[in-house]
Protein backbone atom coordinates (compact mmCIF):
# COMPACT_ATOMS: atom_id res chain seq x y z
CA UNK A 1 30.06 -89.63 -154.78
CA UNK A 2 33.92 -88.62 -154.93
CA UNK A 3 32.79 -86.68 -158.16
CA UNK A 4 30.11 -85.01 -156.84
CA UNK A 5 31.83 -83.87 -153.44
CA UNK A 6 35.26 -82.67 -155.80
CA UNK A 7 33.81 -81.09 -158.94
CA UNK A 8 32.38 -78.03 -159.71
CA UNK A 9 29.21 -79.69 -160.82
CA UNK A 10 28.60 -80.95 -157.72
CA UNK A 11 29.27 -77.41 -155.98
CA UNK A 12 26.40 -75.82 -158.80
CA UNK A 13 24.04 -78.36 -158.51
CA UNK A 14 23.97 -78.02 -154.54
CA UNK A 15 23.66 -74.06 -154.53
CA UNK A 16 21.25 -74.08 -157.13
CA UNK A 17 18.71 -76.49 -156.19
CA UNK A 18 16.00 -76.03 -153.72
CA UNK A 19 16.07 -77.03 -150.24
CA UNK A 20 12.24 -78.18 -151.02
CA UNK A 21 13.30 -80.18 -153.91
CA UNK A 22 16.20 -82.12 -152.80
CA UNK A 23 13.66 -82.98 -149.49
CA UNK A 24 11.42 -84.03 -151.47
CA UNK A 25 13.31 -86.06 -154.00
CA UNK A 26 14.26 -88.59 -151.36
CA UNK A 27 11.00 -89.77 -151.36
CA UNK A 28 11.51 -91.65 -154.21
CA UNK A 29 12.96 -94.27 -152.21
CA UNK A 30 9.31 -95.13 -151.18
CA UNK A 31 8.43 -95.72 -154.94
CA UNK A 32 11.60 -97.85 -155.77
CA UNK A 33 10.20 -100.51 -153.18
CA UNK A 34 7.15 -101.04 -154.70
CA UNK A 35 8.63 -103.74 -157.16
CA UNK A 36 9.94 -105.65 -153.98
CA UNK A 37 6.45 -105.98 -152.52
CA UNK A 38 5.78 -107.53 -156.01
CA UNK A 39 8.46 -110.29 -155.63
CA UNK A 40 8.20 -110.24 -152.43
CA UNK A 41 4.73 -111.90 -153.17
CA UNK A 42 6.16 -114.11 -155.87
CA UNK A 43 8.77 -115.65 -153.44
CA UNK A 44 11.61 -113.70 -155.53
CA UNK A 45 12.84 -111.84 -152.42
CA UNK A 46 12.59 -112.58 -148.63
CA UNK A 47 10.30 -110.93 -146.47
CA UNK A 48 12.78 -109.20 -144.40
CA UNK A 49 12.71 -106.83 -146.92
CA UNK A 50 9.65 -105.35 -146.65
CA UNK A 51 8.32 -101.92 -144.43
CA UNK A 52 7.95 -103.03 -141.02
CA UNK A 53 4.17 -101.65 -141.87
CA UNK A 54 3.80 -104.86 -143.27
CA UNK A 55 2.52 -108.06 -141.57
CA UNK A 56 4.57 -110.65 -143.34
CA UNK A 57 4.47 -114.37 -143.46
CA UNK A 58 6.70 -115.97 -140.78
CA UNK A 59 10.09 -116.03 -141.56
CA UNK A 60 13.72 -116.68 -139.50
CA UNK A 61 17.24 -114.76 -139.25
CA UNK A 62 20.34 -116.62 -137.87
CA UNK A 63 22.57 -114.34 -136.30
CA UNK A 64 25.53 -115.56 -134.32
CA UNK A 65 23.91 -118.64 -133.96
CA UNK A 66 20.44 -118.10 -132.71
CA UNK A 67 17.61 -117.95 -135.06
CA UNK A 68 14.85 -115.40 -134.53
CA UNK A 69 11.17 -115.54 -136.04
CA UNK A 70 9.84 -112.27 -137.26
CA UNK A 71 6.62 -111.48 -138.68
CA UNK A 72 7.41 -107.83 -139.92
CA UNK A 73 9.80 -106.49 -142.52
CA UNK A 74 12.90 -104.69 -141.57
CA UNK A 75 13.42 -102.45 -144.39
CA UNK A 76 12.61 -98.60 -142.70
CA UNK A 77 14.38 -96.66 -145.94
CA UNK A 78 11.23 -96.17 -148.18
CA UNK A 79 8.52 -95.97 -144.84
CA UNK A 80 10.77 -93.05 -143.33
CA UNK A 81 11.72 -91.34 -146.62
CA UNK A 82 8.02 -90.88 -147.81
CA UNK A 83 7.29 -89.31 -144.45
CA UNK A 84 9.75 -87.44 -143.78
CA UNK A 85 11.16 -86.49 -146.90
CA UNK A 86 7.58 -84.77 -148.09
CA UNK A 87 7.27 -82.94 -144.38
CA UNK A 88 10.80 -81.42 -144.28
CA UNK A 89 10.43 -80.26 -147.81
CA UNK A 90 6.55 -78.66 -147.36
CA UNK A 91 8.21 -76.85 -144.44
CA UNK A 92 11.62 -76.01 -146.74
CA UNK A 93 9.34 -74.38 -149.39
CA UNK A 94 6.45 -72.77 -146.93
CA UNK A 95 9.50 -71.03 -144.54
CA UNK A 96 13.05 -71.82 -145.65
CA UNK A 97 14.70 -69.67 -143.29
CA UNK A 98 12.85 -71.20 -140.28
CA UNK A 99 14.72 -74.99 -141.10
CA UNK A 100 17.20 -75.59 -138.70
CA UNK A 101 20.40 -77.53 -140.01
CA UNK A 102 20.69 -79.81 -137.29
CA UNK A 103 17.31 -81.45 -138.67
CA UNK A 104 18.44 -81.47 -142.11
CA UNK A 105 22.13 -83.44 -140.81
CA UNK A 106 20.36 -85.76 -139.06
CA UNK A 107 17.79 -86.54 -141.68
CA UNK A 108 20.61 -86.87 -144.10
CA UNK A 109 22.24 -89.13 -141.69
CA UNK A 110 18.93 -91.16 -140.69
CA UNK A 111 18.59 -91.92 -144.65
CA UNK A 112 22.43 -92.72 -145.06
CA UNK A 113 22.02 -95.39 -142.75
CA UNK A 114 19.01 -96.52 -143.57
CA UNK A 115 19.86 -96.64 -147.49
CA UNK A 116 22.87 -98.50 -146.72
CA UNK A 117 21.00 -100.75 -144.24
CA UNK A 118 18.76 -101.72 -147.04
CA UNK A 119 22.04 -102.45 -149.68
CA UNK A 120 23.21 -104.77 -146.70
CA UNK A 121 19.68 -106.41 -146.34
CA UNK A 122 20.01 -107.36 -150.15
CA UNK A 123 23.58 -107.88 -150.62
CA UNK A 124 23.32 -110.62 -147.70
CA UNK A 125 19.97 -112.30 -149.58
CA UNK A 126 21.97 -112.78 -152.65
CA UNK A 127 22.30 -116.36 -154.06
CA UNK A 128 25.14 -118.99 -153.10
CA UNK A 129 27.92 -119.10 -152.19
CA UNK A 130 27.25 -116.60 -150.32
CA UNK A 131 29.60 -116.03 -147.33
CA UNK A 132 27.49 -113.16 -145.50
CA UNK A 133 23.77 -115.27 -145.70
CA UNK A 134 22.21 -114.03 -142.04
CA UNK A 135 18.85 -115.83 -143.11
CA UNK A 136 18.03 -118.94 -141.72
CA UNK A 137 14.91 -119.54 -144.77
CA UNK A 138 15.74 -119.13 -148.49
CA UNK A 139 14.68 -116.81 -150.72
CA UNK A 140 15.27 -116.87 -154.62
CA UNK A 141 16.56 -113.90 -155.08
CA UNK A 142 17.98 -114.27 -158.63
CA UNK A 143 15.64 -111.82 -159.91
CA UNK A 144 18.09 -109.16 -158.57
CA UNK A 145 20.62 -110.47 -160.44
CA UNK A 146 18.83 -109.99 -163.87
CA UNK A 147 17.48 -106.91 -165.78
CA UNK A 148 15.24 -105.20 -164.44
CA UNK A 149 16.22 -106.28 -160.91
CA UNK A 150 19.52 -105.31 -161.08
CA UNK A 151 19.26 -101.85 -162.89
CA UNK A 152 16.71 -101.43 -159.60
CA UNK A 153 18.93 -101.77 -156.97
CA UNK A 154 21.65 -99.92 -159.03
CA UNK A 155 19.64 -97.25 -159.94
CA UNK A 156 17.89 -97.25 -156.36
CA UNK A 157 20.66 -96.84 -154.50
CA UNK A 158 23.04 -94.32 -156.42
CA UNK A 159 20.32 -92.04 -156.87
CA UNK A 160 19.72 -92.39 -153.21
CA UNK A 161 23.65 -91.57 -152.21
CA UNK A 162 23.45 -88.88 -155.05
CA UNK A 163 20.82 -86.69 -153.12
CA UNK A 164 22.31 -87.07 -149.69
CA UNK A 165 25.92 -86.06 -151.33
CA UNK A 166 24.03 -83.19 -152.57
CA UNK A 167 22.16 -82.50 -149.32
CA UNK A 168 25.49 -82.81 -147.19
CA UNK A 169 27.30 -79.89 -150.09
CA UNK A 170 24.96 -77.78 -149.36
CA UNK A 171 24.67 -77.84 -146.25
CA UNK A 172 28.42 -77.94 -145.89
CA UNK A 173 29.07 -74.85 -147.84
CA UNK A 174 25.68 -72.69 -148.47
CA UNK A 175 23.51 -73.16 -145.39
């Protein structure tokens, strides 16, 4: 990030691409989930993790002491970045001009916190010790601990902070 925001290739990159492209390549968020609903299934991750779309199996979070059921997921990154990312970018490429900034900031902001939101959701499902475990049932979540699980999340979320970083240059210095 700290590259991106001081370098000169960070500066390029934001003025040359597309409004429409860098909209649209958030979505990818959506697609990077799709290997959680596959563990999910397996009993490799919890069940918090998945779109609250999803009707999940019943399953408890402890927080300061009292311990919730919940029958949904939690995770809102990949549900609101394939809506929203392929909408703001169809309307980026049909009338550029006619995109106000305000929406773009507070889309960039909606999937910072979101993105980050989902980091937290699997940094506090990792396996013991594990000082910041909210969840009151177990998951074996070892698999993100292991190739390709790992490379996933890595992957996942760096690309994820690379095209808001990009988003926020440009709209910092070229909008």
């Amino acid at each position: 990030m700290y590259f991106l925001f001081n370098s000169d290739t960070g500066n390029n990159l934001a003025a040359d691409i597309p409004w429409w492209q860098l909209l649209l390549a958030s979505a990818y968020r959506y697609v990077m989930e799709i290997p959680w609903g596959i563990n999910m299934k397996r009993g490799r991750m919890p069940w918090g993790m998945a779109s609250p779309l999803v009707k999940t199996p019943p399953y408890k979070l402890e927080l300061f002491g009292k311990v919730t059921t919940l029958t949904r997921g939690l995770v809102v990154d990949g549900v609101s970045s394939v809506i929203l990312g392929p909408l703001l970018a169809t309307w980026a490429y049909v009338d550029p001009l006619s995109l106000p900034s305000i929406i773009i900031w507070a889309y960039q902001f909606w999937g910072l916190l979101t993105l980050i939101f989902a980091m937290l959701m699997l940094v506090t499902h990792l396996p013991e010790p594990n000082r910041t475990r909210v969840w009151a049932t177990k998951a074996d979540t070892s698999v993100l601990l292991k190739a390709p699980g790992v490379l996933q999340v890595l992957f996942a979320s760096q690309l994820g902070f690379i095209i808001h970083a990009l988003a926020i240059i440009k709209l910092r210095r070229y909008s």
